[in-house]
Protein backbone atom coordinates (compact mmCIF):
# COMPACT_ATOMS: atom_id res chain seq x y z
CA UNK A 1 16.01 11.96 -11.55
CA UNK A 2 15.29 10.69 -15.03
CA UNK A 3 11.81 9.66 -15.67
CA UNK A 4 12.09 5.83 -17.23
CA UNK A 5 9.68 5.51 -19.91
CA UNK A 6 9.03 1.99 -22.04
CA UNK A 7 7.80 3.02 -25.63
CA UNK A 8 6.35 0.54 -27.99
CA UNK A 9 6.59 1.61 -30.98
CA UNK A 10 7.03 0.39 -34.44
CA UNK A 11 7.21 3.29 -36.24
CA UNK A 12 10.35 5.16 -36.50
CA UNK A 13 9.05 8.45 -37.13
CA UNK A 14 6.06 8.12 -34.79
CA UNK A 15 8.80 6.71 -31.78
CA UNK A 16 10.62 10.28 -32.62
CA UNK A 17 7.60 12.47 -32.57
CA UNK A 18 6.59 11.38 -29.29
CA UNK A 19 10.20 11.16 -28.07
CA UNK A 20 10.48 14.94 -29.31
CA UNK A 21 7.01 16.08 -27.88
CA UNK A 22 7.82 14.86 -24.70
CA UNK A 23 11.50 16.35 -24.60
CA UNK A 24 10.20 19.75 -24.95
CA UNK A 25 8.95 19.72 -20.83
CA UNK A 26 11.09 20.43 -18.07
CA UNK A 27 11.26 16.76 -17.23
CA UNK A 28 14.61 15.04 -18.66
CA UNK A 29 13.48 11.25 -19.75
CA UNK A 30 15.52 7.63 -20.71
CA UNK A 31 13.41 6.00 -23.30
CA UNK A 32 13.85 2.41 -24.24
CA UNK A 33 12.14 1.52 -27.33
CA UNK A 34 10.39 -1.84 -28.61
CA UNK A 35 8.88 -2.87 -31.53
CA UNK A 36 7.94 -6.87 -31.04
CA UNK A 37 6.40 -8.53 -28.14
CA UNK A 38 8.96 -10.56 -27.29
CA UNK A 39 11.32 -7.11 -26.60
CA UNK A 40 8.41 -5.69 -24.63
CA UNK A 41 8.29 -9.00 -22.56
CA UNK A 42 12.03 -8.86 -21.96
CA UNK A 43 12.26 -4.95 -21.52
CA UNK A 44 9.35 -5.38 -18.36
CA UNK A 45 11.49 -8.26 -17.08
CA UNK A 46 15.04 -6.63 -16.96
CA UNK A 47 14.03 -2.94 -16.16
CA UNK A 48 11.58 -0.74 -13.79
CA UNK A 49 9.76 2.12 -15.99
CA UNK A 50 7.92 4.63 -14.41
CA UNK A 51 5.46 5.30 -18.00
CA UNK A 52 4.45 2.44 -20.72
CA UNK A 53 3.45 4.56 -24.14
CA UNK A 54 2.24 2.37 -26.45
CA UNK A 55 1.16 2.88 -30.05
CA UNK A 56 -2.40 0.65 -30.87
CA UNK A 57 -1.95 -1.04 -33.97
CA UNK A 58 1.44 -2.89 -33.64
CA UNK A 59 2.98 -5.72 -35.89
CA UNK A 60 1.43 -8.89 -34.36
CA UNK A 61 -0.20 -7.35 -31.25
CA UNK A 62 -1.38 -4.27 -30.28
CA UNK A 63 -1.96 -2.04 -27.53
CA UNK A 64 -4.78 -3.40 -25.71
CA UNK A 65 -2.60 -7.02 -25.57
CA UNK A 66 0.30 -4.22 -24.05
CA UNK A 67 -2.47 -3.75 -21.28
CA UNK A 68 -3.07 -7.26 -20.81
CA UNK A 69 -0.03 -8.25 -19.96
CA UNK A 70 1.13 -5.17 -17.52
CA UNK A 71 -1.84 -6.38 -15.85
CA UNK A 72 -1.24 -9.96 -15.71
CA UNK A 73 2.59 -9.46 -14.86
CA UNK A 74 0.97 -7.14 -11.67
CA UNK A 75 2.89 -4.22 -13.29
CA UNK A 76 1.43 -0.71 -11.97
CA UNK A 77 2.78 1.54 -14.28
CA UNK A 78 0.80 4.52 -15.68
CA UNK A 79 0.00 3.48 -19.35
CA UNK A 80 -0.69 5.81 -21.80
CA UNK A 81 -1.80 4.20 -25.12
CA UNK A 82 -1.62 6.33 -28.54
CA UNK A 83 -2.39 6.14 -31.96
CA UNK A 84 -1.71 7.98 -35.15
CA UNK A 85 -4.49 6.37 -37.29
CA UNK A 86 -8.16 9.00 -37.03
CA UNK A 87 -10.94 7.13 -37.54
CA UNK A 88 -14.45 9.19 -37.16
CA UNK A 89 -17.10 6.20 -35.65
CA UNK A 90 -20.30 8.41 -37.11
């Protein structure tokens, strides 16, 4: 069985990266990929996932407003939430 992951992602080179990284395991995974709110709204509604990746800093949201919402929508889905920006907070 296919592991069903939701990635946010607004970066095309970021959405392959973690597409590839994650490809490399033993696990075989369907990703379906959005970039706007309004997909990741519609995406939760339509499908189950059994992951939610989600980059931070997103056009017009960002991850933490990802969180939000699987919360207020009841949605218990592991949530992993990633970033490619280092920032050192000495």
């Amino acid at each position: 069985m296919n592991v069903q992951i939701l990635l946010i992602e607004d970066n095309d080179n970021d959405a392959l990266l973690i597409q590839r990284q994650l490809n490399k395991t033993k696990k075989t995974f369907d990703f379906t990929r959005v970039e706007t709110f309004t997909e990741l709204v519609n995406a939760l509604s339509h499908n189950h996932f059994d992951l939610v990746i989600s980059d931070f800093n997103l056009i017009g949201f960002d991850g933490l407003d990802v969180l939000k919402l699987l919360k207020s929508e009841k949605k218990d889905i592991p949530f992993l939430l990633v970033s490619g920006a280092y920032r050192d907070w000495e």
